[in-house]
Protein backbone atom coordinates (compact mmCIF):
# COMPACT_ATOMS: atom_id res chain seq x y z
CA UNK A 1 -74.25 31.79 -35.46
CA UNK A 2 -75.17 28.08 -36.64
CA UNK A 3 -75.79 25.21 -34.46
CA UNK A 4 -73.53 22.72 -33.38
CA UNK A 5 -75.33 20.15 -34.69
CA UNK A 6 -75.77 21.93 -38.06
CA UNK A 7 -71.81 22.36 -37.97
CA UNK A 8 -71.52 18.39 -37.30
CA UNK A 9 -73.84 18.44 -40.51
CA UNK A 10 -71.84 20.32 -42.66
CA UNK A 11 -68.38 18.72 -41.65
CA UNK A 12 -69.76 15.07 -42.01
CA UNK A 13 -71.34 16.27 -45.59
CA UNK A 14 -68.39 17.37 -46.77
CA UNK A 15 -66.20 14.50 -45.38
CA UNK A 16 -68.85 11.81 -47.68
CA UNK A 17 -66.62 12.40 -51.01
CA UNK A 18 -63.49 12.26 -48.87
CA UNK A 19 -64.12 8.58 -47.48
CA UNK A 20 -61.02 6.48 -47.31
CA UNK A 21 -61.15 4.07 -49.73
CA UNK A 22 -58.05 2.30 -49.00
CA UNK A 23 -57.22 -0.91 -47.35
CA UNK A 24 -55.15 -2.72 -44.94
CA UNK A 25 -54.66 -6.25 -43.90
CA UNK A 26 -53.74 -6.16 -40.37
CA UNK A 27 -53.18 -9.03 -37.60
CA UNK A 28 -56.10 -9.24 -35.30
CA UNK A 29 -53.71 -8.20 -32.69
CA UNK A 30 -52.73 -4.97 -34.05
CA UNK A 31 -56.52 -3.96 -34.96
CA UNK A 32 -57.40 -2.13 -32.05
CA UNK A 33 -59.42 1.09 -32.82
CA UNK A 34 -59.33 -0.08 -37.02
CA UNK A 35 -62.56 0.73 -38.53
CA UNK A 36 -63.59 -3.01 -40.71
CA UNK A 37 -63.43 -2.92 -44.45
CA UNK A 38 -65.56 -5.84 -44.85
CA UNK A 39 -67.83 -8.15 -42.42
CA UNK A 40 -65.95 -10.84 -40.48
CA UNK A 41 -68.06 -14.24 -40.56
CA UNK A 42 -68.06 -17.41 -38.30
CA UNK A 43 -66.99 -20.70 -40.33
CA UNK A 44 -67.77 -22.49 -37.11
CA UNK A 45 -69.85 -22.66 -34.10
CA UNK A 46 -69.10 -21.02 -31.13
CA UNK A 47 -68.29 -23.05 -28.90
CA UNK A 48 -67.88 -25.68 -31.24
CA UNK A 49 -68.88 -28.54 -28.92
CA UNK A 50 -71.25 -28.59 -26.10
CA UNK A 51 -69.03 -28.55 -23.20
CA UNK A 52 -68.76 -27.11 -19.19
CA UNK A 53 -69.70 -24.30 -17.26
CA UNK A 54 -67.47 -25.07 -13.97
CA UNK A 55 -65.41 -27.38 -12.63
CA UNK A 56 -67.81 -30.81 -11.15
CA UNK A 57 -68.80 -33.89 -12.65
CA UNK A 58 -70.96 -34.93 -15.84
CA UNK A 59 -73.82 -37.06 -15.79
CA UNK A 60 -77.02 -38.64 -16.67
CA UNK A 61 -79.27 -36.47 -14.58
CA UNK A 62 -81.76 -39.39 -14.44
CA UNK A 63 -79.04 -41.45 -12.27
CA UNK A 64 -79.52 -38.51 -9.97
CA UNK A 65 -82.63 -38.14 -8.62
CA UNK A 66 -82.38 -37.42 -5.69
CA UNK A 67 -79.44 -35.77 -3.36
CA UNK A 68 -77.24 -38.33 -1.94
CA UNK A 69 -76.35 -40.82 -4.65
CA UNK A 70 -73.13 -42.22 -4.93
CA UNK A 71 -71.65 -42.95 -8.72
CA UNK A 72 -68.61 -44.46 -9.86
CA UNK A 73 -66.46 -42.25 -11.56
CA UNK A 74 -65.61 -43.75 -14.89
CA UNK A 75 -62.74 -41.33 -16.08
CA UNK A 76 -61.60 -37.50 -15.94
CA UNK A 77 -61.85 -34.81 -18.80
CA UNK A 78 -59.49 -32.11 -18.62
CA UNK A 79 -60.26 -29.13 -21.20
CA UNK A 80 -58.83 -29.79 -24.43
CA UNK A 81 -59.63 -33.10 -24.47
CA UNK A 82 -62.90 -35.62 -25.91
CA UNK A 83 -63.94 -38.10 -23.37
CA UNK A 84 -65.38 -41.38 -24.08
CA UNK A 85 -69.13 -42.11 -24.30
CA UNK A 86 -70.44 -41.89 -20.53
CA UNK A 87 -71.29 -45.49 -19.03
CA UNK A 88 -74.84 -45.61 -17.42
CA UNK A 89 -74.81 -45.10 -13.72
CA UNK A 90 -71.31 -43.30 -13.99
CA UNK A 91 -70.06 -40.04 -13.96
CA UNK A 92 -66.64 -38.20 -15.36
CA UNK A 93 -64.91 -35.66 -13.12
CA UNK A 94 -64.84 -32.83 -15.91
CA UNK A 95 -63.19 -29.46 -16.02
CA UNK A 96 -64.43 -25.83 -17.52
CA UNK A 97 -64.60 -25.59 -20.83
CA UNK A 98 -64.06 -29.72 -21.07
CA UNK A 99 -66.04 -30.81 -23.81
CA UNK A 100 -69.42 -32.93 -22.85
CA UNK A 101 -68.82 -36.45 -23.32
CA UNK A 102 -71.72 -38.71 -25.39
CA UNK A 103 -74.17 -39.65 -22.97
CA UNK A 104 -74.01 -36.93 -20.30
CA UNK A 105 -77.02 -34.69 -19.77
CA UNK A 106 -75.84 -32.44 -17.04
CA UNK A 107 -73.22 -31.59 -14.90
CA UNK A 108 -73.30 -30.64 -11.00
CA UNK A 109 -70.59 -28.52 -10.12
CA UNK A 110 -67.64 -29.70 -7.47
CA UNK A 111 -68.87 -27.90 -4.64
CA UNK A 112 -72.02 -29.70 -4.47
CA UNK A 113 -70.37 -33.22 -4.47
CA UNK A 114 -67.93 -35.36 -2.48
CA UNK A 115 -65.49 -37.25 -4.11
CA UNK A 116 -64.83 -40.69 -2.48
CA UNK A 117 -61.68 -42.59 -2.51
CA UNK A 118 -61.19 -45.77 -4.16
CA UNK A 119 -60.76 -49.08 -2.10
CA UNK A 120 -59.27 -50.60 -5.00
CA UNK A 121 -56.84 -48.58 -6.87
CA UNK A 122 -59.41 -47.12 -9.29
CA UNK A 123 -60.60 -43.48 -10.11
CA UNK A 124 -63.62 -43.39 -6.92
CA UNK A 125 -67.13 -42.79 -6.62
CA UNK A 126 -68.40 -39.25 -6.31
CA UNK A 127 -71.86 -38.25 -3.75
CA UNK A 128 -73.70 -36.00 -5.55
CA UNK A 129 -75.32 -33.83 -2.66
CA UNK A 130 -78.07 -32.57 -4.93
CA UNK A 131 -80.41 -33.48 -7.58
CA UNK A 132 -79.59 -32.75 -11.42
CA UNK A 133 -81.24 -31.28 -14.28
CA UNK A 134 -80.93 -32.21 -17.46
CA UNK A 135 -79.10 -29.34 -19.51
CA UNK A 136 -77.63 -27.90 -16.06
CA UNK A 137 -73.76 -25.95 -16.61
CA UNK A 138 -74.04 -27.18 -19.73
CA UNK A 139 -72.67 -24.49 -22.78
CA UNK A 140 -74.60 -25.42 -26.00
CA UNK A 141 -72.79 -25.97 -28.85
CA UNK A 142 -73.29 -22.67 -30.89
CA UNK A 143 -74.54 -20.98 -28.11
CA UNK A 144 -72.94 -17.58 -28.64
CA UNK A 145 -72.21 -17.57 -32.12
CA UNK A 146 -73.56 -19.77 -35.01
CA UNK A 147 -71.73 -20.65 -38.38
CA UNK A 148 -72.25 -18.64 -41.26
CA UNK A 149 -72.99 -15.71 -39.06
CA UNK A 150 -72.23 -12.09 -39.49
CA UNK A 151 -70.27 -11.24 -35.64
CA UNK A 152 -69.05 -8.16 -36.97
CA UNK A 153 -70.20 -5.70 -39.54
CA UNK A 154 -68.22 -3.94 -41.71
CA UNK A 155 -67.96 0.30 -40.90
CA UNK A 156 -67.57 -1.08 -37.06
CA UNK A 157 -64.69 0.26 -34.64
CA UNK A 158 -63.00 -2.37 -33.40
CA UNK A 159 -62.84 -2.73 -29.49
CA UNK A 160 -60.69 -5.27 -27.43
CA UNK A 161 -64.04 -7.08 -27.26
CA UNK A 162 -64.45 -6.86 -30.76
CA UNK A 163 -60.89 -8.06 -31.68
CA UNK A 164 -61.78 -11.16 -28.82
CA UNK A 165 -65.00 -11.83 -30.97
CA UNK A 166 -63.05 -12.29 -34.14
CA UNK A 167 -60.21 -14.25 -32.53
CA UNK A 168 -63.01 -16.75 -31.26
CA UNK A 169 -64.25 -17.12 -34.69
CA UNK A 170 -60.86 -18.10 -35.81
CA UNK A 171 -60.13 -14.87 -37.45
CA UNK A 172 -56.79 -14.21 -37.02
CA UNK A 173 -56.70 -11.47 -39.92
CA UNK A 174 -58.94 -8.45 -40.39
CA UNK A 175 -59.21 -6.23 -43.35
CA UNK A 176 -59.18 -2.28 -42.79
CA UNK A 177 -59.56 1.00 -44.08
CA UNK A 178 -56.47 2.59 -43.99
CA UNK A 179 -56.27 4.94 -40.66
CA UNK A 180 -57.37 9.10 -41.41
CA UNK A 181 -53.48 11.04 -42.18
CA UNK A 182 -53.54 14.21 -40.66
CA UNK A 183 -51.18 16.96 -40.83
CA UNK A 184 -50.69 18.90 -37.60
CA UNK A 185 -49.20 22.58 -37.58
CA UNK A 186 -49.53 25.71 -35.16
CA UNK A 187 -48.78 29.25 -36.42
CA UNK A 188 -47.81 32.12 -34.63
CA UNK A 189 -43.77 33.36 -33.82
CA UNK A 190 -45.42 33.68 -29.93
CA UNK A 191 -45.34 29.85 -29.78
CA UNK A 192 -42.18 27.85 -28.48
CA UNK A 193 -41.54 24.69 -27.02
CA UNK A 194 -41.54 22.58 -23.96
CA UNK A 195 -37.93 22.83 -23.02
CA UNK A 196 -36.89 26.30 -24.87
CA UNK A 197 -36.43 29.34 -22.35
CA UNK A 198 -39.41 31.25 -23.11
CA UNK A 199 -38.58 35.02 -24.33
CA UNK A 200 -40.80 37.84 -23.54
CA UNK A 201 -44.40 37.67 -25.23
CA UNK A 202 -43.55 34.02 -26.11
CA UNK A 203 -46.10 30.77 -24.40
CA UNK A 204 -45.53 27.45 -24.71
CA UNK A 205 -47.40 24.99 -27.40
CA UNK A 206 -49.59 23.04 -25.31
CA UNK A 207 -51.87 22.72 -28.37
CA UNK A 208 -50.00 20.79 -30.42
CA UNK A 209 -49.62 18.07 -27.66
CA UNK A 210 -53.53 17.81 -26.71
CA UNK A 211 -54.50 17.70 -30.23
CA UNK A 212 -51.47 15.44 -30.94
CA UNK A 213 -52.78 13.31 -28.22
CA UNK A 214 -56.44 13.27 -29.46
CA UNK A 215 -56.00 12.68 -32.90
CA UNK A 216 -53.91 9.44 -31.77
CA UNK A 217 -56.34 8.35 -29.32
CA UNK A 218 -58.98 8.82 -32.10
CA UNK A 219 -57.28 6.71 -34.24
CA UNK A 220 -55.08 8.56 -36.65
CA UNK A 221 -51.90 8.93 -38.41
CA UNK A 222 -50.45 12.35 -37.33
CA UNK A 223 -48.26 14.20 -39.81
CA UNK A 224 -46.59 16.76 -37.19
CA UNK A 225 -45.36 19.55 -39.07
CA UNK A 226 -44.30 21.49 -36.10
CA UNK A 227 -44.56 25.87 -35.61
CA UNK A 228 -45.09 27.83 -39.13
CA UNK A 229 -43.71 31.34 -38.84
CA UNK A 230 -46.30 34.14 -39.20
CA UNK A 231 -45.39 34.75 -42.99
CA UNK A 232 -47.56 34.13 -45.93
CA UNK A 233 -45.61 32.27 -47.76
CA UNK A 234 -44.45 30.17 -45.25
CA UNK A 235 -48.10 29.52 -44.57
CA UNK A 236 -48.94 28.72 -47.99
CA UNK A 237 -46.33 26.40 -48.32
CA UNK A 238 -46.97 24.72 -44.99
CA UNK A 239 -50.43 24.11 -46.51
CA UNK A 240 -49.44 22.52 -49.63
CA UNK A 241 -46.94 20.23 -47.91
CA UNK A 242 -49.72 19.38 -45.35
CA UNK A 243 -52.23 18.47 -48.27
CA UNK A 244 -49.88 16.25 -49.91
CA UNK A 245 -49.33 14.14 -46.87
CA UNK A 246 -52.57 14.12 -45.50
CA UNK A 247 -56.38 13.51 -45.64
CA UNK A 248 -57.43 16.44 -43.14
CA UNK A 249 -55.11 19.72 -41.98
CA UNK A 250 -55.78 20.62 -38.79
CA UNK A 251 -54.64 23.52 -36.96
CA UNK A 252 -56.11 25.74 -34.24
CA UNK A 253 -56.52 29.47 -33.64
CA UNK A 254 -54.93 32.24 -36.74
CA UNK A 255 -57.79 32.41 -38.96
CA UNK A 256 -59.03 35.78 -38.53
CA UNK A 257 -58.19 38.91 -40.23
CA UNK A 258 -55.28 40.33 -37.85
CA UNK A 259 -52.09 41.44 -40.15
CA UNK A 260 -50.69 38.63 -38.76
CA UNK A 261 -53.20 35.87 -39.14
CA UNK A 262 -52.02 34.50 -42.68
CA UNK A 263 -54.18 31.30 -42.50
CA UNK A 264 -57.45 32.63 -44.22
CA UNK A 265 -55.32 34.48 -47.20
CA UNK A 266 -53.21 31.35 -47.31
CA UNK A 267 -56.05 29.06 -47.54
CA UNK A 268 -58.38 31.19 -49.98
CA UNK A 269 -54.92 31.12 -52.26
CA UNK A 270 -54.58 27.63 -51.85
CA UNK A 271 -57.98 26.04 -51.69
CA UNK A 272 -61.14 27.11 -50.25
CA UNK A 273 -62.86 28.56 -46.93
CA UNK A 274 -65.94 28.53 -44.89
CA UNK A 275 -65.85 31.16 -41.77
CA UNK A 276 -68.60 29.60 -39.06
CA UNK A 277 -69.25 31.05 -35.83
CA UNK A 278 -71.01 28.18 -34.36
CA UNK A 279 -72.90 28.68 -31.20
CA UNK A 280 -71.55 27.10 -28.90
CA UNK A 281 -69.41 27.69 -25.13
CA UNK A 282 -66.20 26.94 -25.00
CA UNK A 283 -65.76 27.60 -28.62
CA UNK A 284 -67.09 29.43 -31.50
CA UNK A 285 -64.85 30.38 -34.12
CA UNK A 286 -64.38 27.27 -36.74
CA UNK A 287 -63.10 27.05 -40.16
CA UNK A 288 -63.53 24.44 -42.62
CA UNK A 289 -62.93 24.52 -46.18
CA UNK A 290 -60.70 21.99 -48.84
CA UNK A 291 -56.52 22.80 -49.56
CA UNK A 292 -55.82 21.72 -52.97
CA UNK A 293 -52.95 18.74 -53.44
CA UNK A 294 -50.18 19.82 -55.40
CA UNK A 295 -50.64 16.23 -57.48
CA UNK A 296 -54.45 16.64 -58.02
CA UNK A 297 -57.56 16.60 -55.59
CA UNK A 298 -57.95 18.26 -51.91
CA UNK A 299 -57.41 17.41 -48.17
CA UNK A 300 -60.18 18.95 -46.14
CA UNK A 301 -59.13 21.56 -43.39
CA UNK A 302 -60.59 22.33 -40.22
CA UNK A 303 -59.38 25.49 -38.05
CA UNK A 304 -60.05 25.19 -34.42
CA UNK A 305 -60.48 27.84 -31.73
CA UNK A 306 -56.88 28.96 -30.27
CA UNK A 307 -57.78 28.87 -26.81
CA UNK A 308 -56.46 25.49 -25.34
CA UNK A 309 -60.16 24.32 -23.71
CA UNK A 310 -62.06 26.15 -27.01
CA UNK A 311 -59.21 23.72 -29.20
CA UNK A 312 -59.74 20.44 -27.08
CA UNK A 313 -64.15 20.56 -27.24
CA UNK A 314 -64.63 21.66 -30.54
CA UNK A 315 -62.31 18.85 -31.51
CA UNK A 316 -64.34 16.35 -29.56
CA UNK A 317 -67.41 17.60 -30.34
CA UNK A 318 -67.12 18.64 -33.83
CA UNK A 319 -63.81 17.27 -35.32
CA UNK A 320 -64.39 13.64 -34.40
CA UNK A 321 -67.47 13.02 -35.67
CA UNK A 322 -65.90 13.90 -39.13
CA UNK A 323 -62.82 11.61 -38.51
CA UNK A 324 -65.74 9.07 -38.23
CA UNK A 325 -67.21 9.99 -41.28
CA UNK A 326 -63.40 9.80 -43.22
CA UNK A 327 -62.62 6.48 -41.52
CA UNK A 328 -65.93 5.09 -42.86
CA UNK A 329 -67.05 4.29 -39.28
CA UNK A 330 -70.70 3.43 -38.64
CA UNK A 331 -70.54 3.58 -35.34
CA UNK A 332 -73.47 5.21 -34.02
CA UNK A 333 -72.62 8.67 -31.87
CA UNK A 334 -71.97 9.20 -28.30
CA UNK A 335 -75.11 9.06 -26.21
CA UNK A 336 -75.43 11.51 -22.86
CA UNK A 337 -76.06 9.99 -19.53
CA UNK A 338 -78.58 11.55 -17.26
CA UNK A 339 -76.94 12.19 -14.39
CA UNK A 340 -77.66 14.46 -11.09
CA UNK A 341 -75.83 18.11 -10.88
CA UNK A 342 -74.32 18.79 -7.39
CA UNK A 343 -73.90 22.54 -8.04
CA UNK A 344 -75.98 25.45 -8.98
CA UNK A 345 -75.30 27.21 -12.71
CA UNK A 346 -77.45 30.52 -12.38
CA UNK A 347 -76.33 32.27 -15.29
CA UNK A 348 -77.76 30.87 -18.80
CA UNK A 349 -75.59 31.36 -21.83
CA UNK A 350 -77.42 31.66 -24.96
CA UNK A 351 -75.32 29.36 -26.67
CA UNK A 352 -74.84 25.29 -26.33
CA UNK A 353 -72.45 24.90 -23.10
CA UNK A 354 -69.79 22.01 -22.61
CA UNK A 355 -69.07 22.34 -19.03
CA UNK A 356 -66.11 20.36 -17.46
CA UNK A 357 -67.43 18.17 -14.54
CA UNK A 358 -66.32 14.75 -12.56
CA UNK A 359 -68.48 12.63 -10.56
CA UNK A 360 -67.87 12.82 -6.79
CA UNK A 361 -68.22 10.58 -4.26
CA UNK A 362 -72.05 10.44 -4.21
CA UNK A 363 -71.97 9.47 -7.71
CA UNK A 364 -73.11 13.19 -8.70
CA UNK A 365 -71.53 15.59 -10.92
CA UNK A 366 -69.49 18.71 -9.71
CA UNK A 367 -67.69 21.31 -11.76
CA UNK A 368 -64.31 22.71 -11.90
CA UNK A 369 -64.48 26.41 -10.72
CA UNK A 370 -63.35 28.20 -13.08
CA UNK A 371 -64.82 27.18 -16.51
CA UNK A 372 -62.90 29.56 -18.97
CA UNK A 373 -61.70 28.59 -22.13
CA UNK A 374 -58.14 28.64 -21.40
CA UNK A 375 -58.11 26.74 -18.31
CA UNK A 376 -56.60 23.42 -19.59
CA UNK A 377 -56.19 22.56 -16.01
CA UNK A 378 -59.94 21.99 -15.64
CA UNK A 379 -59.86 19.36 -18.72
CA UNK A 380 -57.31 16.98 -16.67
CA UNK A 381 -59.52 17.46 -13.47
CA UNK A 382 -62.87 16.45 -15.72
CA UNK A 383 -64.12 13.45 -16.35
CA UNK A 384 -66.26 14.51 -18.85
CA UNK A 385 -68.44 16.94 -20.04
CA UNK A 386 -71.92 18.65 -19.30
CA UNK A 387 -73.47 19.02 -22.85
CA UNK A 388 -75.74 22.21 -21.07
CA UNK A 389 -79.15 23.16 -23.71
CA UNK A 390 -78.79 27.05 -24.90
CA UNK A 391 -80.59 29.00 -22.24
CA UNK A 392 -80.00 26.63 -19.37
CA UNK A 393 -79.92 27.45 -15.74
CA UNK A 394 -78.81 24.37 -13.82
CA UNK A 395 -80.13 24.27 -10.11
CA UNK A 396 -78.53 21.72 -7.38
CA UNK A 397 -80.57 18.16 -7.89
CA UNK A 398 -81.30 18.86 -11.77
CA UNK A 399 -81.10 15.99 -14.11
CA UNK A 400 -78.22 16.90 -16.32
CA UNK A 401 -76.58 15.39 -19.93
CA UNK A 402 -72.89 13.78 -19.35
CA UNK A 403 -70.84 13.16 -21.59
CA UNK A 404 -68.10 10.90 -19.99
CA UNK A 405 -64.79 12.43 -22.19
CA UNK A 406 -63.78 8.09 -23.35
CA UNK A 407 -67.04 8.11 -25.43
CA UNK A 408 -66.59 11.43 -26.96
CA UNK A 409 -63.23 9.59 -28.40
CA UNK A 410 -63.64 6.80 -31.09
């Protein structure tokens, strides 16, 4: 057996001539999850005036020197709008985000002042119940971001934060490598689907919906090409239409060397094949190898473990980091959180364990009971995994590696 992180080697290494070269132009609205094509850079500062923390009044803090002084106000800033030079001895009632007028220093925010009527008709006086400091609630112009600068670099994964970063810097386009295409199929005449009356010997697909589902939330352009009958030729030809449409086949369990597993004949007729048994619990089984496109080139193939918890971690542990490596994402990987185990796990595998665990109320990890690979109910229960070392026992109060299951996605 090879390690995981050997596998994650290999797949990433053979993904590097397989990059995605092409582009999109996308609204920053629709980029969510879009891996950049280039850097996106500020032609402004950020903000682009020094203007207000909170709601209060701007002045000169040296008219304020001690609490208790009363100042006319000389006018009222909402945001969006440019005041006039501040009048010595004055102060303008301001708003958040109102830009600074010339000649203010500081602002005090409402609640420490009293705003008192006017006698005559005109805008009041405010008490300012507080000294001021020069530069107090006061947002710098350039403060967060300076013109010229790189905000985001190109290879990054674009988060709602990200996509807020770009809008601030006026970026209201983003270029884009084109999202990974891959072709989905399941073999087997065993499988049906959600809906059908299931015949004797027959289950239903769930793992064309979870690995649906996780290629999507990973990013990608699924081309579903549904249940291939347990024929040769029928498997060959699924693989030639799936290279054609797509930059990675995936499908999961098949590849062995029953009479009726036709996926490793299929694929050693129509491209190539690597056989791993990588060391690792649920899991093991996991091909990877290259189908040839009818019109010149390859898509790369991966073949996942059948069993519905074996399909679902090797995908997240294995299969995305080579959709990161495809979508030209520079992201750096998911990093485990210490975290405190609330059960005891006497019996040491000698393989790499993922073990499905949530956080309970004390903020420390439990696992579902039954951890076998085809319990997809204990995936739903999780919220992540327990990335256990080969050899492992786990005692109650032991310092464990989580891995909540949102950062094992893209």
């Amino acid at each position: 057996m090879i390690s995981l992180d050997e596998a994650v080697q290999r797949l990433v290494a053979g993904a590097a001539a397989h990059v995605i070269a092409e582009r999109d132009t996308v609204s920053t609205f629709d980029a969510l999850n879009r891996v950049l094509a280039d850097d996106v850079r500020s032609n402004l500062d950020v903000p682009p005036a020094d203007n207000s923390e909170m709601d209060g009044y701007a002045l000169r803090a040296a008219d304020v020197a001690a609490e208790g002084a009363v100042l006319p106000v000389s006018q009222r800033i909402p945001a969006g709008f440019v005041g006039q030079p501040l009048r010595p001895g004055t102060a303008a009632r301001i708003f958040t985000g109102a830009q600074i007028p010339v000649g203010a220093d500081a602002v005090v925010m409402q609640e420490l002042c009293e705003a008192l009527p006017s006698t005559d008709g005109g805008t009041g006086s405010v008490r300012v119940r507080a000294p001021a400091t020069a530069g107090s609630a006061i947002r710098r112009r350039g403060e967060d971001v300076q013109r010229g600068a790189v905000v985001l670099r190109a290879g990054t994964r674009l988060t709602a934060q990200a996509m807020g970063l770009a809008a601030s810097v006026g970026a209201g386009q983003l270029l884009v490598r084109r999202q990974p295409r891959v072709a989905l199929f399941s073999t087997g005449d065993e499988l049906a689907m959600p809906g059908e009356v299931l015949k004797p010997g027959a289950i239903y697909n769930s793992n064309r919906f979870t690995l649906r589902g996780l290629l999507q939330s990973a990013g990608c352009t699924v081309v579903d090409l549904g249940i291939v009958v347990d024929r040769l030729d029928a498997t060959r030809e699924a693989l030639r239409l799936a290279a054609s449409q797509a930059d990675l086949v995936l499908t999961c369990g098949g590849v062995s060397v029953g009479e009726e597993d036709h996926l490793k004949p299929a694929l050693q007729a129509e491209g190539r094949l690597d056989m791993w048994q990588v060391a690792i619990k649920p899991g093991k089984p996991l091909a990877f190898g290259a189908v040839r496109r009818p019109a010149g080139g390859e898509s790369l193939f991966v073949g996942l473990p059948g069993n519905p918890v074996s399909a679902a971690v090797t995908f997240l542990v294995a299969v995305v980091p080579l959709l990161r490596a495809l979508s030209g994402d520079l992201s750096p990987p998911p990093r485990a959180v210490p975290m405190t185990a609330a059960f005891d796990w006497p019996r040491a595998d000698r393989r790499r364990e993922f073990l499905r665990a949530r956080v309970n109320g004390e903020g420390q990890l439990e696992i579902y009971p039954n951890q076998s690979s085809g319990v997809l109910t204990s995936l739903v229960w999780a919220d992540g995994l327990i990335d256990n070392p080969p050899g492992q026992v786990i005692a109650r109060g032991d310092l464990v590696r989580f891995l909540p299951l949102p950062l094992l996605l893209p």
